[in-house]
C-alpha atoms as a PDB file:
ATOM      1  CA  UNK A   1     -16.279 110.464 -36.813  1.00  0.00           C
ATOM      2  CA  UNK A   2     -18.489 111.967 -39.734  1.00  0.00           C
ATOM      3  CA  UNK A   3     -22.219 111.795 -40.164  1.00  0.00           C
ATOM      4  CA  UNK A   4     -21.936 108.810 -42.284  1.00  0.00           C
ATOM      5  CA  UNK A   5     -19.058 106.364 -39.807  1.00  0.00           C
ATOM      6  CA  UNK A   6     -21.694 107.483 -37.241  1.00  0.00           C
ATOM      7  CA  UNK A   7     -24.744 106.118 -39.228  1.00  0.00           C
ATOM      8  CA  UNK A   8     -23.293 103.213 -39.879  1.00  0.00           C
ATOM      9  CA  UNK A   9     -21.947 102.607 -36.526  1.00  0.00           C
ATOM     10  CA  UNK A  10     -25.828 102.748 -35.581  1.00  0.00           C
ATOM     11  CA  UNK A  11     -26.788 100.492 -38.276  1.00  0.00           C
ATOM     12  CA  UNK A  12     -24.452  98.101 -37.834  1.00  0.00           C
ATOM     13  CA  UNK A  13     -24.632  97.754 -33.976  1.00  0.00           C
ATOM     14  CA  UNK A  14     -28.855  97.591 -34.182  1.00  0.00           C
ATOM     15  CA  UNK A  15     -28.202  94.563 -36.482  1.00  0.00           C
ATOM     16  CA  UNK A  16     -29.194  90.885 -35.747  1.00  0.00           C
ATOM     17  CA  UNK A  17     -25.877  90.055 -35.710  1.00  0.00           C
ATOM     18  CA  UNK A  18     -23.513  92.190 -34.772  1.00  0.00           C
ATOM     19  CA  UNK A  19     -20.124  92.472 -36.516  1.00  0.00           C
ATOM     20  CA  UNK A  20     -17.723  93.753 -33.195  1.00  0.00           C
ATOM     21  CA  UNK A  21     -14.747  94.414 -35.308  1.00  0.00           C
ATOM     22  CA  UNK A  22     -16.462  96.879 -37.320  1.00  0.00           C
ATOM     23  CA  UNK A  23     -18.296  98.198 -34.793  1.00  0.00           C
ATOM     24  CA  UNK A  24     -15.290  98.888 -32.561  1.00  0.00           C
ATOM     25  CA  UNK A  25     -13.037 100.177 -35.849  1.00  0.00           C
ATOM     26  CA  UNK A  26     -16.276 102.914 -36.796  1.00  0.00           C
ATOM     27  CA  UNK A  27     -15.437 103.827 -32.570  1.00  0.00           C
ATOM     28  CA  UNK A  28     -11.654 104.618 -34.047  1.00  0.00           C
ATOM     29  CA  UNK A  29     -12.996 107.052 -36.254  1.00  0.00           C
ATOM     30  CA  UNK A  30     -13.910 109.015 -33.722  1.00  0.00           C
ATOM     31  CA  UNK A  31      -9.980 110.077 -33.113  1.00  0.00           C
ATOM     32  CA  UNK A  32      -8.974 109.326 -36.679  1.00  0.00           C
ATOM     33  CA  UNK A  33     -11.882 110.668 -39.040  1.00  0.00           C
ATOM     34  CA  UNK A  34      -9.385 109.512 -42.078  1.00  0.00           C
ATOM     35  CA  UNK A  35      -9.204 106.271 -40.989  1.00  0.00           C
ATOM     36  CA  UNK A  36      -9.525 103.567 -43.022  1.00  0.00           C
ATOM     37  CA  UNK A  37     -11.684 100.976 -41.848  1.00  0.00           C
ATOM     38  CA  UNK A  38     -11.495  98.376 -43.865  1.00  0.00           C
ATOM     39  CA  UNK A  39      -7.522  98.386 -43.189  1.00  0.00           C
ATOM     40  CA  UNK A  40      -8.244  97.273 -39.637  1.00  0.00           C
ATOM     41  CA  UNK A  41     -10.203  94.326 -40.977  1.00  0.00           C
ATOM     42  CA  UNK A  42      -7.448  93.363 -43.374  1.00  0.00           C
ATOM     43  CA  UNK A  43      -4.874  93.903 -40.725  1.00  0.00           C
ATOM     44  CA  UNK A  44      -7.546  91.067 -38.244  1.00  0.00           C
ATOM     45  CA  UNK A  45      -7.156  88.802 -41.854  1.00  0.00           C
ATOM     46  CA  UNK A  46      -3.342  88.782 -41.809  1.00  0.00           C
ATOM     47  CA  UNK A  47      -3.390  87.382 -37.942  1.00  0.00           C
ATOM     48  CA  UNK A  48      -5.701  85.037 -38.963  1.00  0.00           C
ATOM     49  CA  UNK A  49      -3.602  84.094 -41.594  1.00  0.00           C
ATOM     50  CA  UNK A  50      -0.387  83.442 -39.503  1.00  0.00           C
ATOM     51  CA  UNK A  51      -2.028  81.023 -37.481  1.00  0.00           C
ATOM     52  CA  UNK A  52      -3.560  79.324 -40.260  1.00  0.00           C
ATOM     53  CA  UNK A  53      -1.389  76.456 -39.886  1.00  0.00           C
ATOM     54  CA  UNK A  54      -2.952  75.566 -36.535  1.00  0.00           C
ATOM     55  CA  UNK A  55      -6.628  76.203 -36.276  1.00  0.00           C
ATOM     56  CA  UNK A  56      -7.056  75.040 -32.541  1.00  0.00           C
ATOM     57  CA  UNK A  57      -7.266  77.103 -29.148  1.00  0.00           C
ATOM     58  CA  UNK A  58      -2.912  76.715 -29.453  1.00  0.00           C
ATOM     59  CA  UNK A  59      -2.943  78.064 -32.577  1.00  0.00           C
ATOM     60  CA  UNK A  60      -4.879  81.233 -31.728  1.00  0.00           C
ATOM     61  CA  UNK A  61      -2.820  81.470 -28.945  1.00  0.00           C
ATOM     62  CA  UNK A  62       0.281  81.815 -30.752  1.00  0.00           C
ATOM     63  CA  UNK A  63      -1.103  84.075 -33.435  1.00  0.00           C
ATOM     64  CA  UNK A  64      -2.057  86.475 -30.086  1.00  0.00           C
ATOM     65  CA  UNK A  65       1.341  86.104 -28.277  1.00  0.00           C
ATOM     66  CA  UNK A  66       2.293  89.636 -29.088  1.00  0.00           C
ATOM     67  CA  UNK A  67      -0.584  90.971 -27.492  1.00  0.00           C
ATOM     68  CA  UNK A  68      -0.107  89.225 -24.176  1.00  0.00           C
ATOM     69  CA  UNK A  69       1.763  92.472 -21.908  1.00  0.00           C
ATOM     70  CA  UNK A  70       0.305  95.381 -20.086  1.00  0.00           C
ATOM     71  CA  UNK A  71      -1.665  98.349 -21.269  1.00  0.00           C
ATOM     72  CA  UNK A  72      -1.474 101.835 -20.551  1.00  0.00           C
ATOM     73  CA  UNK A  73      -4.948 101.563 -19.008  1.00  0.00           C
ATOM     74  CA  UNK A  74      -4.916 105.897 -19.180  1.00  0.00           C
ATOM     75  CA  UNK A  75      -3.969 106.278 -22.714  1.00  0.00           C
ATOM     76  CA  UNK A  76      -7.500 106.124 -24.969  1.00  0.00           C
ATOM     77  CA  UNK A  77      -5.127 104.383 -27.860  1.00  0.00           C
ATOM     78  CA  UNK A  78      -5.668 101.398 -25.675  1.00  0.00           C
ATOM     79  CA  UNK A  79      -9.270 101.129 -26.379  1.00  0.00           C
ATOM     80  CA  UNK A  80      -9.364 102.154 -30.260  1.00  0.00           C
ATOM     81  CA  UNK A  81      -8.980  98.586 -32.422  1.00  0.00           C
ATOM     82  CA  UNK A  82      -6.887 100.287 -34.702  1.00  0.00           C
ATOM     83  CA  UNK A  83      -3.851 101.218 -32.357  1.00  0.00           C
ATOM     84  CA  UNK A  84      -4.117  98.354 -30.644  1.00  0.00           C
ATOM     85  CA  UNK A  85      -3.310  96.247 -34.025  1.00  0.00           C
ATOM     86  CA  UNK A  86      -0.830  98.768 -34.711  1.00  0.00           C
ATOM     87  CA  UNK A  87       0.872  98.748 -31.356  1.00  0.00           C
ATOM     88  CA  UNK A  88       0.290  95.037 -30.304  1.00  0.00           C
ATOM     89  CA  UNK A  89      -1.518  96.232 -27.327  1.00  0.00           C
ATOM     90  CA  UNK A  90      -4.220  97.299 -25.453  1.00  0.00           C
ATOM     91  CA  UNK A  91      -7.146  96.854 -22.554  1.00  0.00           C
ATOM     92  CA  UNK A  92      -8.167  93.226 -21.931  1.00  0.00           C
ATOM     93  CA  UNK A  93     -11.607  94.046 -23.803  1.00  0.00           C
ATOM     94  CA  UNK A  94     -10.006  94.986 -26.901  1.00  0.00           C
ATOM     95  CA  UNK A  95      -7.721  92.236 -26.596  1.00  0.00           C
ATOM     96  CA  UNK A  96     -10.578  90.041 -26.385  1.00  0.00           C
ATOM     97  CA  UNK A  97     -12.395  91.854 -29.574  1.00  0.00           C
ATOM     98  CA  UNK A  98      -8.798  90.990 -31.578  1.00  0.00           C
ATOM     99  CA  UNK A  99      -9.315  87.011 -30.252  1.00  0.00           C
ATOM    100  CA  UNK A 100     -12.556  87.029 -31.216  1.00  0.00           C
ATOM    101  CA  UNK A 101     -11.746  88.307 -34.485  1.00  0.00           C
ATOM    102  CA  UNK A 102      -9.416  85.757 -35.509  1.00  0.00           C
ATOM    103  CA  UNK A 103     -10.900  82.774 -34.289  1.00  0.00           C
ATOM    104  CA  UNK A 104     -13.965  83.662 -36.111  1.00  0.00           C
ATOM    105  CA  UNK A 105     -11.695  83.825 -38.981  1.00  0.00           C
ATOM    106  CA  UNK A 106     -10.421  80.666 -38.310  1.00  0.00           C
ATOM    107  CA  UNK A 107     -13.538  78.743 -38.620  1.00  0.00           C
ATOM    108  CA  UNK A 108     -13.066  78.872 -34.327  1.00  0.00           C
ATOM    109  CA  UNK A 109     -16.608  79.291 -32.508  1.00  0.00           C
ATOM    110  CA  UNK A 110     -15.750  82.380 -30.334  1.00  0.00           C
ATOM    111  CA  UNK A 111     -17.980  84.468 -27.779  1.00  0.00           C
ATOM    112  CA  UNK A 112     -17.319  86.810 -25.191  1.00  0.00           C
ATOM    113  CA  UNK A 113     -17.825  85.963 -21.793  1.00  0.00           C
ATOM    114  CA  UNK A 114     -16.867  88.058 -18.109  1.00  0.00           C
ATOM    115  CA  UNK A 115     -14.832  86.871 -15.043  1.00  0.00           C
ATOM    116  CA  UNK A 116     -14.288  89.472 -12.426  1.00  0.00           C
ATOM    117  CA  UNK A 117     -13.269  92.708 -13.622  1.00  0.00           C
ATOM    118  CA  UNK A 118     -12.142  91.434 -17.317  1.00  0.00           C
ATOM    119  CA  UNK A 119     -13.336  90.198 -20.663  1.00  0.00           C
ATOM    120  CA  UNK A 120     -12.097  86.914 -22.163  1.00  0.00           C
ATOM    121  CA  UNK A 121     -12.956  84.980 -25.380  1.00  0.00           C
ATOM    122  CA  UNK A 122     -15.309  81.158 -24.657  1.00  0.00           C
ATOM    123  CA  UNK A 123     -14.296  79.011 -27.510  1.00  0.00           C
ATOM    124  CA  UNK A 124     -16.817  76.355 -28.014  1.00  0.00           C
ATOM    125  CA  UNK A 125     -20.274  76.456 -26.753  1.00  0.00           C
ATOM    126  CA  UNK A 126     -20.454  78.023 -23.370  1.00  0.00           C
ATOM    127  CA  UNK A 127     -23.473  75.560 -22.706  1.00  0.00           C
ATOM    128  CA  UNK A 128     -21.846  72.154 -24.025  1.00  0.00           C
ATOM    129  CA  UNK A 129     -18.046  71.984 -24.292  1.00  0.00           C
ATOM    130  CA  UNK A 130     -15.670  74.728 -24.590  1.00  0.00           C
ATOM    131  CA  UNK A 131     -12.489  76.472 -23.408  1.00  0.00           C
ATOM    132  CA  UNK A 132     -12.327  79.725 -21.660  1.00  0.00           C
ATOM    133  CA  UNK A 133      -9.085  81.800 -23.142  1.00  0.00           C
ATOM    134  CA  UNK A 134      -7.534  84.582 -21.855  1.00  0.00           C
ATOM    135  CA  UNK A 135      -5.947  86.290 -24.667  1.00  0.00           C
ATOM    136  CA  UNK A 136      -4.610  89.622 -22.187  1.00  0.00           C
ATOM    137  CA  UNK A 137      -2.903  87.270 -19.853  1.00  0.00           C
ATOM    138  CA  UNK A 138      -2.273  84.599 -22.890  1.00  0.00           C
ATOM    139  CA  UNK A 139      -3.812  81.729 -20.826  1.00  0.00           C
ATOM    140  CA  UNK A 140      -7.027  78.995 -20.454  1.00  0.00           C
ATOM    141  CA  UNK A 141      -8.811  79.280 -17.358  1.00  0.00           C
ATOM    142  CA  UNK A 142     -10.901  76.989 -15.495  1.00  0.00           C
ATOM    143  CA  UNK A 143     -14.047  77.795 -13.699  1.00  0.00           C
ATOM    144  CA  UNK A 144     -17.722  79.868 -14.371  1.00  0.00           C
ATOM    145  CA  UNK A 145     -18.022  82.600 -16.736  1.00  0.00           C
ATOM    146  CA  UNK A 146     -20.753  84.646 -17.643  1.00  0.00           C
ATOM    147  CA  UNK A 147     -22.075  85.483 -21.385  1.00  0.00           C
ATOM    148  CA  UNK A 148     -21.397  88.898 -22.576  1.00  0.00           C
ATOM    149  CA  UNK A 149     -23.813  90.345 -25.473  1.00  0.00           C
ATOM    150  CA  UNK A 150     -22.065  91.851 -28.315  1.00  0.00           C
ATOM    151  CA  UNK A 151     -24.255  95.225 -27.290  1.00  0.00           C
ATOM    152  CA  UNK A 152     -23.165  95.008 -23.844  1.00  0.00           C
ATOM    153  CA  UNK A 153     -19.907  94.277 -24.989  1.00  0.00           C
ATOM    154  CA  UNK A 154     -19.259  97.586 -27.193  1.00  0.00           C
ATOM    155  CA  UNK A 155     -21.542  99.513 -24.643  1.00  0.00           C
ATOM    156  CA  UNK A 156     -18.531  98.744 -21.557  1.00  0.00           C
ATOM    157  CA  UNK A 157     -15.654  99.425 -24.343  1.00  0.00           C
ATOM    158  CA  UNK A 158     -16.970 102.988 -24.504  1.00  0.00           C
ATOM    159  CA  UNK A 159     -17.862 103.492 -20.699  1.00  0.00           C
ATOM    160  CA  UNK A 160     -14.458 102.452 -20.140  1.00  0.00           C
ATOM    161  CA  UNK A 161     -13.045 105.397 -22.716  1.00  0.00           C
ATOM    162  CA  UNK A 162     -15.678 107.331 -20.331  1.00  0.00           C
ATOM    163  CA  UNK A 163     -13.891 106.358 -17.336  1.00  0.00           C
ATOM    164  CA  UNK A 164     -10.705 107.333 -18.455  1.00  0.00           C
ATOM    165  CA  UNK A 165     -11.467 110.978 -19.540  1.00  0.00           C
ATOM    166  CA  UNK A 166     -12.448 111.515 -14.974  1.00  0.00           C
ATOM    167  CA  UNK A 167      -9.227 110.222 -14.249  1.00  0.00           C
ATOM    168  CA  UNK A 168      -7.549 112.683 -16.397  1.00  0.00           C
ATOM    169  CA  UNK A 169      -7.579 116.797 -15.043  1.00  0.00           C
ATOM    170  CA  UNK A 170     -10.367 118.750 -16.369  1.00  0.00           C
ATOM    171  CA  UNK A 171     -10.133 120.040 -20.003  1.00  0.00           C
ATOM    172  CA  UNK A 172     -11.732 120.155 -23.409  1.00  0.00           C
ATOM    173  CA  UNK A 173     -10.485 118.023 -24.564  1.00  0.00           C
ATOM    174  CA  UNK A 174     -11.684 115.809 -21.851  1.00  0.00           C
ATOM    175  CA  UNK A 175     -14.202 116.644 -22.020  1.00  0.00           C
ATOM    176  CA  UNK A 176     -14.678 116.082 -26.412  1.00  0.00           C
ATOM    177  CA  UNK A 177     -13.832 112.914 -25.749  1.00  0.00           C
ATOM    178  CA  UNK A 178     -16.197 111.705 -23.100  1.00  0.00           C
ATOM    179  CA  UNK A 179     -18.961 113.592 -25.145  1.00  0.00           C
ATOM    180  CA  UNK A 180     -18.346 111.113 -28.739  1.00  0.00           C
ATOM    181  CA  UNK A 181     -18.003 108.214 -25.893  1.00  0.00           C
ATOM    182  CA  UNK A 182     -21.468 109.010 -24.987  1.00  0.00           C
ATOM    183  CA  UNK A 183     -23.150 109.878 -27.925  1.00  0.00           C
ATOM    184  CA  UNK A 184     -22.033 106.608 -29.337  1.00  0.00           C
ATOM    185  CA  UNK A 185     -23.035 104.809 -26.346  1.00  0.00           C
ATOM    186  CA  UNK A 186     -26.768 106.588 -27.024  1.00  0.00           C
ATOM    187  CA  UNK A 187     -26.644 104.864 -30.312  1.00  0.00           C
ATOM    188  CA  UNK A 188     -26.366 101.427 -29.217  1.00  0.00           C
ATOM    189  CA  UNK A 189     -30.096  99.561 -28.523  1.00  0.00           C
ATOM    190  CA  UNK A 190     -29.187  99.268 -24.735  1.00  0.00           C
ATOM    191  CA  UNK A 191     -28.067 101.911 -22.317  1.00  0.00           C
ATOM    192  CA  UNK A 192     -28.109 103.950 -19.316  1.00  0.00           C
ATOM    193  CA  UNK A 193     -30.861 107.022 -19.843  1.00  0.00           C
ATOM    194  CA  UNK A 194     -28.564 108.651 -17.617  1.00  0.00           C
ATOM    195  CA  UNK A 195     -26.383 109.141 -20.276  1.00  0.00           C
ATOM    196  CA  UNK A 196     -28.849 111.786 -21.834  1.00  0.00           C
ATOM    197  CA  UNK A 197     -27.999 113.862 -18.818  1.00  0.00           C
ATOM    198  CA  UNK A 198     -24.345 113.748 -19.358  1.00  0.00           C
ATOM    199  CA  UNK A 199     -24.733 114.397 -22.628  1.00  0.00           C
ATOM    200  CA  UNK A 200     -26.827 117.691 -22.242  1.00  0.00           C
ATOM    201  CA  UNK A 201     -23.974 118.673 -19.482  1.00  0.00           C
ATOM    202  CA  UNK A 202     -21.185 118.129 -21.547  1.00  0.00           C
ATOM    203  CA  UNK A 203     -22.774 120.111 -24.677  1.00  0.00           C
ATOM    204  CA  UNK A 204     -23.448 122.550 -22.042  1.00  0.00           C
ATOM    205  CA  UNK A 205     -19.943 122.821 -21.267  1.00  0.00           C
ATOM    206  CA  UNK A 206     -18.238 122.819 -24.772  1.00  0.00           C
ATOM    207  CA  UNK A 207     -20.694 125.975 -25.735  1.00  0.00           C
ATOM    208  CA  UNK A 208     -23.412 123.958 -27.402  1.00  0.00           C
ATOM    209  CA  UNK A 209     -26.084 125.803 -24.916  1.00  0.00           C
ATOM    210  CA  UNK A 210     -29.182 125.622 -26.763  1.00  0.00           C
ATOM    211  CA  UNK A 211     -28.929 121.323 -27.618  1.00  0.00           C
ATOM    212  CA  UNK A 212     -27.330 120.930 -23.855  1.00  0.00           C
ATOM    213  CA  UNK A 213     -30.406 122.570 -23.020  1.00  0.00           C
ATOM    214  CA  UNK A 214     -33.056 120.753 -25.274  1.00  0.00           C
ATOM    215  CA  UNK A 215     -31.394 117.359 -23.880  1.00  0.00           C
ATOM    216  CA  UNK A 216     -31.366 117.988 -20.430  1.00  0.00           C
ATOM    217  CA  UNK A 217     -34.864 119.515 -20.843  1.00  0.00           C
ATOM    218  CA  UNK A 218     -35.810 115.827 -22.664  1.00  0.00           C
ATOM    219  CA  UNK A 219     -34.002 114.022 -20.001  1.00  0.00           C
ATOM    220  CA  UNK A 220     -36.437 115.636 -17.099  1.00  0.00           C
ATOM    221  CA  UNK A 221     -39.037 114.222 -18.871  1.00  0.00           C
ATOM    222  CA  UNK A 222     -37.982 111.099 -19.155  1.00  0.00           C
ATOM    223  CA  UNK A 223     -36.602 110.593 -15.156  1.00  0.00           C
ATOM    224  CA  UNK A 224     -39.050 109.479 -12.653  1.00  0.00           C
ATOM    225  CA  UNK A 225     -37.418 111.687  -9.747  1.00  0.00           C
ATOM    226  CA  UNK A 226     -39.318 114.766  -9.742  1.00  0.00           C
ATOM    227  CA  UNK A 227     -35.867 116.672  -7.512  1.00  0.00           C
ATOM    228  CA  UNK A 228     -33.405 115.293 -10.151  1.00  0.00           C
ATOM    229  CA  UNK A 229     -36.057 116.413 -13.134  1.00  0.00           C
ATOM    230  CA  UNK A 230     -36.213 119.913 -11.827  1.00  0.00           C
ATOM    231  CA  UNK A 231     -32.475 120.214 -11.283  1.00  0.00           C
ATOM    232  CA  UNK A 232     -31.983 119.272 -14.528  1.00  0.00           C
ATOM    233  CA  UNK A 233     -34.706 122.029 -15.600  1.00  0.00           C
ATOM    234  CA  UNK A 234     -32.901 124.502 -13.753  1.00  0.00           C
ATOM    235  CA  UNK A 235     -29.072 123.320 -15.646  1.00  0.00           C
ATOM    236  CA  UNK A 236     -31.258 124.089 -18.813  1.00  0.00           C
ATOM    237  CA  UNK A 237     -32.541 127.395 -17.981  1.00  0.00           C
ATOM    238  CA  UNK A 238     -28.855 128.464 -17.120  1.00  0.00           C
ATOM    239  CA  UNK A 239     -27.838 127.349 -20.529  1.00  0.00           C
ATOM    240  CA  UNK A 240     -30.410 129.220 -21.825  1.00  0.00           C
ATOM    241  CA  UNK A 241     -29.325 132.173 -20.296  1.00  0.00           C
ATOM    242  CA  UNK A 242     -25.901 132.155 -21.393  1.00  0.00           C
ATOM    243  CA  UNK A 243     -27.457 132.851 -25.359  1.00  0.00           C
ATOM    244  CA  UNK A 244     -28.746 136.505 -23.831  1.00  0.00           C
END
């Protein structure tokens, strides 16, 4: 991602309203700096526009038929918007993101909502009537749901790209990856100070030694435990050390 897909990833996700698809296709960039964003919006119009003919909760499920199978859940292309329209599929979040999408598009009212261990799309008002859709499995469901903020929303998209870099062996690139997951994380309004840590850690690691150092040294300020604030005193002295 350049300086300016990363500015405007922070803009756009510290907005009143938050605009998800563009949010999660500036995360893309990330893997494909070329990429053209406003492709993957015009490629969320032309779904839209093949269930135009039926703007109801059938219709969108018809237009999202294709994206109804499993995901390689270890494969990051399952969590970047713009394989995921490419490839017809990915993680039940971004599946979810691509419902959304379209049933905003459709004049549908759409939110996010959580049922144990997976997104799905509330159309309707989740206080007065509405349907609960699970575009991953392609089916309604009955029962509670709980709201799920746009911020909170993009924040688990990139903890799960987090995830998926500690199930994979150690390595660089890894390790890259996990670093962009949580220095976009950083960006959005809401999230784990831990995450400084990590991110001091991981610069540490790639050979960034003075910044690593400077955020872990930031980071001890910030944590109330005065054992985990030294420790993380004594990570940046070691970084330190490696520029003699």
């Amino acid at each position: 991602m350049t300086g300016r897909s990363r500015a405007q990833f922070a803009e756009v996700v510290r907005s009143e309203r938050v605009d998800v698809g563009l949010a999660a296709s500036l995360v893309a960039c990330e893997v494909e700096p070329t990429l053209d964003v406003d492709e993957v919006l015009a490629a969320l119009d032309e779904l839209a526009a093949s269930a135009a003919g039926d703007r109801s909760p059938q219709g969108l499920r018809l237009a999202l038929s294709p994206f109804a199978q499993e995901a390689d859940f270890d494969d990051v292309r399952s969590s970047l918007l713009s394989e995921v329209l490419r490839r017809r599929r990915g993680l039940p979040l971004l599946v979810s993101i691509v419902a959304v999408e379209v049933a905003t598009r459709l004049g549908l009212a759409a939110s996010y909502a959580t049922i144990p261990g997976r997104v799905v799309v509330v159309l309707g008002d989740l206080e007065d009537e509405h349907t609960v859709f699970d575009p991953y499995a392609g089916t309604l469901l009955d029962g509670p749901v709980a709201a799920l903020s746009a911020g909170d929303l993009l924040l688990r998209l990139l903890t799960n790209i987090r995830a998926l870099t500690h199930r994979q062996p150690p390595s660089l690139d890894a390790a890259r990856t996990r670093l962009w997951s949580v220095e976009l994380s950083l960006l959005l309004p809401r999230h784990p100070v831990a995450l400084r840590r990590e991110r001091g850690e991981l610069l540490v690691r790639l050979g960034s030694h003075l910044l690593g150092a400077e955020e872990l040294e930031e980071y001890a300020a910030l944590v109330p435990d005065a054992a985990v604030a030294e420790e993380c005193r004594r990570e940046a002295r070691q970084a330190r050390a490696r520029l003699n």
